[in-house]
Protein backbone atom coordinates (compact mmCIF):
# COMPACT_ATOMS: atom_id res chain seq x y z
CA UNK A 1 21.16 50.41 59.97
CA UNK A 2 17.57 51.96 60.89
CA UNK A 3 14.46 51.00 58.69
CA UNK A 4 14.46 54.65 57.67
CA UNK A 5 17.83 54.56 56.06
CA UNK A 6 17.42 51.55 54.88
CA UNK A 7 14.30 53.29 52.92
CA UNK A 8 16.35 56.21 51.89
CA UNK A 9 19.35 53.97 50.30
CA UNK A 10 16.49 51.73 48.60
CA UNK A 11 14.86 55.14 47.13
CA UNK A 12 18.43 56.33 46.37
CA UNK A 13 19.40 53.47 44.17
CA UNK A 14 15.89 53.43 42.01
CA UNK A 15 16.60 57.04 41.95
CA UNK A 16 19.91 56.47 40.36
CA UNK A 17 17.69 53.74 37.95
CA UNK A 18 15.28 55.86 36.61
CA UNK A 19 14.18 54.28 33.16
CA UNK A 20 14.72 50.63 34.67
CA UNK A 21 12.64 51.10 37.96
CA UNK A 22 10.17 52.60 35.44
CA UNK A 23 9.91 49.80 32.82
CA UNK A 24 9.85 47.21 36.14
CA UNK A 25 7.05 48.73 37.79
CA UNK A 26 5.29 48.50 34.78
CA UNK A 27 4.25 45.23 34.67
CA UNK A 28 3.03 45.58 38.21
CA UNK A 29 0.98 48.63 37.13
CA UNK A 30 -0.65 46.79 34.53
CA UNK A 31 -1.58 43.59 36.55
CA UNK A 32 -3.35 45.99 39.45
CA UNK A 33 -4.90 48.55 36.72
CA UNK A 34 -6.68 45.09 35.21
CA UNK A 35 -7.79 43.65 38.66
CA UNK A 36 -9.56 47.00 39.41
CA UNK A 37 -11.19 47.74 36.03
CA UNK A 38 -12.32 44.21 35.06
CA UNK A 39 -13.66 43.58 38.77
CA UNK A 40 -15.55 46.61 38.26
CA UNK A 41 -16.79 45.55 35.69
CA UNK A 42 -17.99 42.21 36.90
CA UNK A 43 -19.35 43.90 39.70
CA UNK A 44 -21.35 46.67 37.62
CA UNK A 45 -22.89 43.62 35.76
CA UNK A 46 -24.06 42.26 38.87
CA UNK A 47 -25.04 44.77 40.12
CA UNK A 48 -27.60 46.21 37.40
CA UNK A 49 -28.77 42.29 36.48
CA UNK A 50 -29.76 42.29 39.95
CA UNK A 51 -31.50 45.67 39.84
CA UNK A 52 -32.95 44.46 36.65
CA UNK A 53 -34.52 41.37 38.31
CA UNK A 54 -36.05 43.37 41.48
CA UNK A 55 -37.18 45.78 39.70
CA UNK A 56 -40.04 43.03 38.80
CA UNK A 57 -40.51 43.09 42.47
CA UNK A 58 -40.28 40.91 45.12
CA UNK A 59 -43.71 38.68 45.20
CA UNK A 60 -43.45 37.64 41.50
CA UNK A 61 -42.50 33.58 41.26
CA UNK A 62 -41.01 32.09 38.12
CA UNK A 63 -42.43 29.03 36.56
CA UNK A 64 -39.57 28.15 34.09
CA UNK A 65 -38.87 24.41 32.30
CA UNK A 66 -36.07 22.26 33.56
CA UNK A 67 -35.24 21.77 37.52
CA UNK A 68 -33.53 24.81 37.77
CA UNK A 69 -30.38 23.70 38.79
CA UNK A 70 -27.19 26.06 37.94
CA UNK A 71 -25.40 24.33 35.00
CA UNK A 72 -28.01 21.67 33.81
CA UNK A 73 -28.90 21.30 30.57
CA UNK A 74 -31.61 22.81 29.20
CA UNK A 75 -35.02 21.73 29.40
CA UNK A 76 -37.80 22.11 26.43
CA UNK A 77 -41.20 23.32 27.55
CA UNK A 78 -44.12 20.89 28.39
CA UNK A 79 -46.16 24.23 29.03
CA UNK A 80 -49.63 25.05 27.35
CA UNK A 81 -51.89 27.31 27.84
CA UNK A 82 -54.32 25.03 29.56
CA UNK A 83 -51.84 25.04 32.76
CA UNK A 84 -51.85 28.80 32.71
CA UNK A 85 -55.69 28.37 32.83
CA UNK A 86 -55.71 25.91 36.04
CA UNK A 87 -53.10 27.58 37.73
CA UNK A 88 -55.32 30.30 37.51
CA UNK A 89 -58.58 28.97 38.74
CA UNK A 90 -56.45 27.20 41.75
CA UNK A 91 -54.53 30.06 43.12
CA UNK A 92 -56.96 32.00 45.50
CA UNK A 93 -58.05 35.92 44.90
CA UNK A 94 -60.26 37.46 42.53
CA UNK A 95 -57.59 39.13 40.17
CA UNK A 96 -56.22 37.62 37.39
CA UNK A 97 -52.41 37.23 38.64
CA UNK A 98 -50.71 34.45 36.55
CA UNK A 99 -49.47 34.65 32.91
CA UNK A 100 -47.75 33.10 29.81
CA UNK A 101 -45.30 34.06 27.90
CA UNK A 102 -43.83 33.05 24.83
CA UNK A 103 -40.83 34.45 23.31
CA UNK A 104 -39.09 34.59 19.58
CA UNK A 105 -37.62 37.17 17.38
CA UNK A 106 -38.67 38.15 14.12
CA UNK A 107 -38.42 41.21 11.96
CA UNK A 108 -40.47 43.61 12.30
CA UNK A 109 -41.26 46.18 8.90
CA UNK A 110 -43.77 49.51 8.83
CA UNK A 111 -43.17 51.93 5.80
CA UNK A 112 -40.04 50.98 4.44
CA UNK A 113 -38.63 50.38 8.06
CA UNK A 114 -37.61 47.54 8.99
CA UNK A 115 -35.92 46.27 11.63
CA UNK A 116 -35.54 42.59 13.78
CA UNK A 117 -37.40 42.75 17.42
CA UNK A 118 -37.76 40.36 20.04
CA UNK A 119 -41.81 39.18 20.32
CA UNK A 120 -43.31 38.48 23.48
CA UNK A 121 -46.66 36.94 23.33
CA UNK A 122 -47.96 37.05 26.76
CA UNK A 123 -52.01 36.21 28.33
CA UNK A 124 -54.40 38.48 29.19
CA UNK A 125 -53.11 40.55 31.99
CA UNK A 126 -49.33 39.24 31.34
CA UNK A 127 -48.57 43.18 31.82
CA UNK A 128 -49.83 43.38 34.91
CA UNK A 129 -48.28 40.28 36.06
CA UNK A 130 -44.36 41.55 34.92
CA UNK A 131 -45.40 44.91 36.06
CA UNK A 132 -45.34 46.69 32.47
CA UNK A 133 -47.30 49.84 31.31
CA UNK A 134 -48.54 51.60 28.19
CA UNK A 135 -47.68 54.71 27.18
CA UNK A 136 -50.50 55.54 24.59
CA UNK A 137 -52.96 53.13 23.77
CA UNK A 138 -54.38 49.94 25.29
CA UNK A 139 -52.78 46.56 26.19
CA UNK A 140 -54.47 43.54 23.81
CA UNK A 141 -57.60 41.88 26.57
CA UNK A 142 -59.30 38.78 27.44
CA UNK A 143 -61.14 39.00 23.72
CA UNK A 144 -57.89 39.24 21.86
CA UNK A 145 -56.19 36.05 23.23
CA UNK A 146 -59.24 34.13 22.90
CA UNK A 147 -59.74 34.54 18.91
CA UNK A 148 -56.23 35.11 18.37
CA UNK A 149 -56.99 38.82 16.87
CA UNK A 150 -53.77 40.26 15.30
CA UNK A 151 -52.96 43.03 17.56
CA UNK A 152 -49.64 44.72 18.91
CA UNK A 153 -48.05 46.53 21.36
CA UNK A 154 -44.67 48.08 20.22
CA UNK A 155 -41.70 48.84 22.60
CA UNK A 156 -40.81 53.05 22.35
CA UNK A 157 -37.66 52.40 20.34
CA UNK A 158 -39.59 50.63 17.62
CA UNK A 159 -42.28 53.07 17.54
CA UNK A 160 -39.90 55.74 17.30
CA UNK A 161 -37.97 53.58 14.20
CA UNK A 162 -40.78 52.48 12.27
CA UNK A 163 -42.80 56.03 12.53
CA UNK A 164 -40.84 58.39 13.82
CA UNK A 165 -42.71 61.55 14.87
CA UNK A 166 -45.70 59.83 14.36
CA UNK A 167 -48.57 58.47 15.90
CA UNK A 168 -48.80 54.44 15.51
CA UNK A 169 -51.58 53.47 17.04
CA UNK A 170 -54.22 52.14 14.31
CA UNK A 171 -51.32 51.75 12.04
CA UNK A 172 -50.47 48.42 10.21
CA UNK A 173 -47.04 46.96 10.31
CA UNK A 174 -46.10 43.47 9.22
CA UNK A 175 -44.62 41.17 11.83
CA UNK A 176 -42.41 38.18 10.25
CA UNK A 177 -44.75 37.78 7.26
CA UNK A 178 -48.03 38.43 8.84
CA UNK A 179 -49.78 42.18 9.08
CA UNK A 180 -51.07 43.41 12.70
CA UNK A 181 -52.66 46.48 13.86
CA UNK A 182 -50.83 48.64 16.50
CA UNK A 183 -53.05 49.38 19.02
CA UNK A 184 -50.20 50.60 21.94
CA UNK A 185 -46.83 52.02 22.54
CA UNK A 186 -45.07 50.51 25.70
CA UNK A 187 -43.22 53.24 28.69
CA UNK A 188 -40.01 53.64 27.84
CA UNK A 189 -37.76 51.69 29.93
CA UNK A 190 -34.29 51.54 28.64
CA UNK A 191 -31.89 48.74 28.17
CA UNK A 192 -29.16 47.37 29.83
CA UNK A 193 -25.68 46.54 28.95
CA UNK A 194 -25.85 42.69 29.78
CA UNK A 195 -29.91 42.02 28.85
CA UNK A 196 -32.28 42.81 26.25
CA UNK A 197 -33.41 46.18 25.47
CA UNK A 198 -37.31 46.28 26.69
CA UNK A 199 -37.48 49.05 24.41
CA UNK A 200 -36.78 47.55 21.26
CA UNK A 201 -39.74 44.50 21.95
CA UNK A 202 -43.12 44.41 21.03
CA UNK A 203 -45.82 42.32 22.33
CA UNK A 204 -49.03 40.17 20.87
CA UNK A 205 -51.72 38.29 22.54
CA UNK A 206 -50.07 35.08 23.25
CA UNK A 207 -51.91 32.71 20.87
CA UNK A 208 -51.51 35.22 18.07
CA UNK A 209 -47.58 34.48 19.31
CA UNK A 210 -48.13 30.22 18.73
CA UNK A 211 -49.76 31.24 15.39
CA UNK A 212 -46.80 33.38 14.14
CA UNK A 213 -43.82 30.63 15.43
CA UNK A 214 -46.03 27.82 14.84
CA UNK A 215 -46.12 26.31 18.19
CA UNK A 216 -48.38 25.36 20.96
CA UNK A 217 -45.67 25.99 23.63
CA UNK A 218 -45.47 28.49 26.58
CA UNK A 219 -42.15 29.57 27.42
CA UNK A 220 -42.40 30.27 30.72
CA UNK A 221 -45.47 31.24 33.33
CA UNK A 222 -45.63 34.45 36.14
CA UNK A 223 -47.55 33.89 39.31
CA UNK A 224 -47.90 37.80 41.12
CA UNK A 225 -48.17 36.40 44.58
CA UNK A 226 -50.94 38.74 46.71
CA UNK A 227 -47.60 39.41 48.99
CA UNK A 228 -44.75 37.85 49.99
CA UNK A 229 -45.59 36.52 52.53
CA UNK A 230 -48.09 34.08 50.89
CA UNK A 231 -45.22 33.05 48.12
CA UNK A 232 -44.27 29.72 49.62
CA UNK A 233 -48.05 29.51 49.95
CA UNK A 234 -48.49 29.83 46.17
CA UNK A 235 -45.48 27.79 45.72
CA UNK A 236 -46.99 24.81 47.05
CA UNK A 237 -50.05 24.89 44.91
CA UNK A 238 -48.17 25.71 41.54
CA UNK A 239 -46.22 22.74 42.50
CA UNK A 240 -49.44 20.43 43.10
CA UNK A 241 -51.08 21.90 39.96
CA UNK A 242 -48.36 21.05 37.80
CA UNK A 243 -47.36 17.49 39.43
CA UNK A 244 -50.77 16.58 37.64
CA UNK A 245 -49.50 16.59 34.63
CA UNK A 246 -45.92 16.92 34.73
CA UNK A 247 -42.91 15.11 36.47
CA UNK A 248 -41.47 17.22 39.19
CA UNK A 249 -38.06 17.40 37.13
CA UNK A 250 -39.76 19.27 34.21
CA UNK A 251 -40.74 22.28 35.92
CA UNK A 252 -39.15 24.52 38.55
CA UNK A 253 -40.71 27.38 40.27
CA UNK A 254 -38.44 30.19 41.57
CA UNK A 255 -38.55 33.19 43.54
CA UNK A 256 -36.68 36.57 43.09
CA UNK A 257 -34.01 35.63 45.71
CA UNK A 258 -34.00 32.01 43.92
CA UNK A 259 -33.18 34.00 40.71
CA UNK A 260 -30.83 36.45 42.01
CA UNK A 261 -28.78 33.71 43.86
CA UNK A 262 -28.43 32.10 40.70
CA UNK A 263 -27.62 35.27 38.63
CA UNK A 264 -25.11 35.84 41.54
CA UNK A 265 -23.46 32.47 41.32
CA UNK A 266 -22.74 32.71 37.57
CA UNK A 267 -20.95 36.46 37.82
CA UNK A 268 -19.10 35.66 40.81
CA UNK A 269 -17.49 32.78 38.76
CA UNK A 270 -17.06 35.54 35.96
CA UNK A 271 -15.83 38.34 37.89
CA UNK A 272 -13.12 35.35 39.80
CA UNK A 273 -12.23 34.43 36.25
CA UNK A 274 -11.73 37.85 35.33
CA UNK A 275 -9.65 38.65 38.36
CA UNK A 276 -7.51 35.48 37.89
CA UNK A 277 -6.96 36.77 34.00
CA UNK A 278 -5.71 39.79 35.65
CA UNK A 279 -3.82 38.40 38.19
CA UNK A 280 -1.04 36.81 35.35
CA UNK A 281 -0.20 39.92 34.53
CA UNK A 282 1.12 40.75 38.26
CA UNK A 283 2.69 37.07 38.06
CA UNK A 284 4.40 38.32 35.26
CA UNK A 285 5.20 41.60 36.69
CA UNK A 286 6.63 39.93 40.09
CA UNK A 287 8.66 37.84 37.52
CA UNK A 288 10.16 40.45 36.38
CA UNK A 289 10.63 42.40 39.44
CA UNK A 290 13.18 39.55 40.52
CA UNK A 291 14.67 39.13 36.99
CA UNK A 292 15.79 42.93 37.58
CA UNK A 293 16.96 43.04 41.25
CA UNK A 294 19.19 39.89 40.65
CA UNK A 295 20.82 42.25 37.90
CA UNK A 296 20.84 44.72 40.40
CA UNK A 297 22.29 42.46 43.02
CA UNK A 298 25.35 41.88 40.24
CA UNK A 299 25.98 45.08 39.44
CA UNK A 300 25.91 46.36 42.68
CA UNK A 301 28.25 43.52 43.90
CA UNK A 302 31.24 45.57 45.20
CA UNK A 303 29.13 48.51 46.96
CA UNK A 304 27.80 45.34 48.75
CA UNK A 305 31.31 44.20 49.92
CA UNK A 306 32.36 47.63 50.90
CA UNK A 307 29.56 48.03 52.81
CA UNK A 308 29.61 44.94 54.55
CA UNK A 309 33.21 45.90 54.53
CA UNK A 310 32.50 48.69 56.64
CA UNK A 311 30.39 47.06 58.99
CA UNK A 312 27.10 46.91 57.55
CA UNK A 313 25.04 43.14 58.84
CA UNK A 314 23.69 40.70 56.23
CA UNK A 315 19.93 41.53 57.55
CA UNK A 316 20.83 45.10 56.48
CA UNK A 317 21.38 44.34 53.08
CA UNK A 318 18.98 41.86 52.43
CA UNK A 319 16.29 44.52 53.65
CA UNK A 320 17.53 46.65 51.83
CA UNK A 321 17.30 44.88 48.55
CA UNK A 322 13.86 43.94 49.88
CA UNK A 323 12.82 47.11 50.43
CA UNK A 324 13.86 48.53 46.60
CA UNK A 325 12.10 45.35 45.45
CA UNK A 326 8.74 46.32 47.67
CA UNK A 327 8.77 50.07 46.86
CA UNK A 328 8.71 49.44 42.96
CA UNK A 329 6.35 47.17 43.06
CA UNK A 330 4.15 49.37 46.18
CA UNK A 331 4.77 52.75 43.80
CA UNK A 332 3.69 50.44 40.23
CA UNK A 333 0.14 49.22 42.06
CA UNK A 334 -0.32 52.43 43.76
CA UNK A 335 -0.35 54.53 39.79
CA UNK A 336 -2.01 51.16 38.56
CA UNK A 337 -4.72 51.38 41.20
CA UNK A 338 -5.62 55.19 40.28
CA UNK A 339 -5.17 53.84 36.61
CA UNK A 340 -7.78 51.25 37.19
CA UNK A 341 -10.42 53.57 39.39
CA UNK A 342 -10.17 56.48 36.41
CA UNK A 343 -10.46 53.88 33.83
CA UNK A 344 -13.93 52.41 35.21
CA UNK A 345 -15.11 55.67 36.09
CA UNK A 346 -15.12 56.43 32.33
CA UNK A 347 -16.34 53.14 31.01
CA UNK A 348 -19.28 54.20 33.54
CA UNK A 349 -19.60 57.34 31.80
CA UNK A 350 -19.02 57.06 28.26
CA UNK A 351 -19.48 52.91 27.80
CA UNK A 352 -23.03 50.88 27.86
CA UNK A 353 -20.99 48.58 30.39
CA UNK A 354 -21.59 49.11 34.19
CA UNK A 355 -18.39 49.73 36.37
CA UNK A 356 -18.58 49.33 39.71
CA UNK A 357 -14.99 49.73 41.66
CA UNK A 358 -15.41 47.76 44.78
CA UNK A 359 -13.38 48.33 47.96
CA UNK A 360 -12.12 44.81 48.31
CA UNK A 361 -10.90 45.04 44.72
CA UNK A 362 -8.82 47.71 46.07
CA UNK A 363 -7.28 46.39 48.75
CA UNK A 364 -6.85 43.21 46.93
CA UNK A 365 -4.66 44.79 44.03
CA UNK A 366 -2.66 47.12 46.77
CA UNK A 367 -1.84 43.62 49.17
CA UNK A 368 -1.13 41.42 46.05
CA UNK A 369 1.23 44.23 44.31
CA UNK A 370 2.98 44.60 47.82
CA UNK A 371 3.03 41.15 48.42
CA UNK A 372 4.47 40.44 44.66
CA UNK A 373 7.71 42.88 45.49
CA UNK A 374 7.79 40.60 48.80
CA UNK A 375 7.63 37.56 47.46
CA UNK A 376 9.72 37.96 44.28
CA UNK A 377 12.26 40.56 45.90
CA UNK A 378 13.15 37.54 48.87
CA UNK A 379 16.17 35.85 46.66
CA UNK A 380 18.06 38.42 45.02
CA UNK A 381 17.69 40.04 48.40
CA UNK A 382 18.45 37.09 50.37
CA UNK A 383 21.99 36.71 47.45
CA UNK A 384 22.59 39.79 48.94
CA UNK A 385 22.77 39.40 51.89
CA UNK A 386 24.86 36.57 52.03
CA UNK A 387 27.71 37.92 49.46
CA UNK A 388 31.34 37.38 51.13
CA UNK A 389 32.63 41.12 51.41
CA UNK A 390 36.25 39.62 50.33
CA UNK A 391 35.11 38.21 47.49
CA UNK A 392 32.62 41.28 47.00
CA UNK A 393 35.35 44.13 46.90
CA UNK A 394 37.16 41.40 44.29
CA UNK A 395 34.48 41.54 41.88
CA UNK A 396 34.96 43.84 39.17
């Protein structure tokens, strides 16, 4: 028997098995639909955290606590200001390029608003450093940081809360329990599904920051390298500046790429996990692709004898049970694929959740879903084959 009628008796009997090739492929469908969308997803997330993190730009370094190592425990701060000071006077050019930042969140209450922010007290010239703009208004100077003056910038979603269709700047708000004047609204930037929404922060001069969360700590420091080509230069001298005072294991300085390879890391592992979450579900589905042609192969037990009856060779019907088993499983990822692309095309659209639908993905779910109808359709195939056709055409 050709391959092609070996096709059309497969198609025949599924055919013939409408509401039970249905319900098999289903399992199938759902297994491939999950490895698309949830890779997508994984991949959307990498995709706009990476975005997120160039969009600083590429000759900013990182001064964080800890070693920087993926998966160590975290480190507490040994930063002051005094470091932010040196590092300052040490790295060569005229313009102030290194900054401070300290982070908490607090609520934040204007005229019977009131909602809870995230506070970022940063140096003088900490906008320019992280490349951030007003949109009205002035960011807090040299002056402000130096006596501590109770000042603040607010992000364009809490200026539009707290006064909406009003002007803020000159207006008072209270920040945790202490009053400061607005003197800025930030650009609007927008959020993103898997950070912080810049819009919804405001800023203070950095020891106005300490004051408020009673601390002395710095968070973390940017360097703004001239270029990148001088970063490893600037490396070397944050590293030398800081080795003064600190052991090498309480700092780390990293790059973009350094950041990004680490962000990358952490949501490849995610979007594996994901895909292996999905994957069960075409286990499950091969499972009961073979559960299903074994029933087949017993029902269909004396049409097997007369065939082989009639001359028909044991490779002919084990491909042919092979083949039913690879089309249902081929026809459930191929509707569970288009399932999957639609699906993360309008999580895209409507959700705050990226979606990306990567080709790989693809190809992945089509190969495993034909490969599932392989692998599970090889023994009730293979029990087909092998049936005596005298004992077949005895079976009632």
């Amino acid at each position: 028997m050709s391959l092609r009628e070996s096709f059309r008796v497969a198609m025949s009997a599924l055919v013939a098995n409408r509401l039970r090739s249905a319900l098999t492929t289903l399992g199938v469908l759902i297994g491939v639909m999950s490895v698309v969308l949830l890779v997508a997803i994984g991949q959307g997330a990498r995709e706009e955290i990476t975005g997120a993190i160039e969009g600083l730009g590429s000759n900013l370094l990182f001064v964080l606590p800890g070693d920087g190592d993926f998966g160590a425990a975290p480190t507490r701060s040994q930063f002051t200001l005094d470091d932010v000071d040196e590092l300052d006077r040490e790295l060569p050019g005229a313009d102030r390029r290194v900054a401070g930042s300290v982070v908490g969140g607090e609520p934040v209450q204007a005229e019977g608003e009131r909602l809870t922010t995230t506070v970022q007290g940063g140096t003088a010239g900490y906008l320019d450093v992280v490349v951030r703009s007003t949109a009205r208004g002035q960011p807090f100077t040299e002056s402000d940081v130096a006596t501590g003056r109770r000042v603040v910038l607010l992000g364009a979603a809490v200026a539009d809360q707290l006064f909406p269709g009003q002007d803020p700047i000159g207006r008072t708000i209270t920040v945790g329990s202490i009053r400061f004047r607005v003197v800025g609204v930030m650009e609007r930037v927008g959020g993103t599904a898997f950070g912080p929404d810049r819009d919804r922060e405001v800023y203070l001069p950095i020891t106005s920051a300490q004051r408020l969360f009673a601390t002395t700590r710095i968070d973390a420091i940017f360097v703004r390298a001239s270029s990148t080509a001088t970063i490893d230069d600037d490396r070397e001298i944050i590293e030398r500046v800081l080795e003064r005072r600190l052991e090498p294991e309480a700092f780390s300085v990293l790059s973009q790429d350094d950041i990004i390879g680490v962000v990358g890391d952490i949501l490849q592992i995610l979007t594996l996990v994901l895909a292996a979450i999905a994957g069960i579900s075409l286990l499950v589905g091969g499972v009961g692709v073979s559960n299903i042609m074994l029933v087949s192969v017993s029902e269909r037990t004396r049409e097997i004898g007369l065939r082989k009856a009639l001359g028909a060779r044991t490779r002919d019907i084990t491909r042919q049970f092979l083949l039913e088993a690879m089309v249902l499983t081929g026809i459930g990822g191929a509707i569970g694929l288009l399932l999957g692309i639609g699906l993360a095309e309008l999580v895209a659209l409507f959700a705050p959740i990226p979606a990306e639908v990567t080709l790989w993905s693809v190809l992945l779910a089509l190969g495993v879903s034909v490969a599932v109808g392989l692998l599970f359709g090889v023994l009730p195939a293979r029990r087909a084959g092998r049936l005596d056709p005298v004992e077949a055409l005895r079976h009632d």
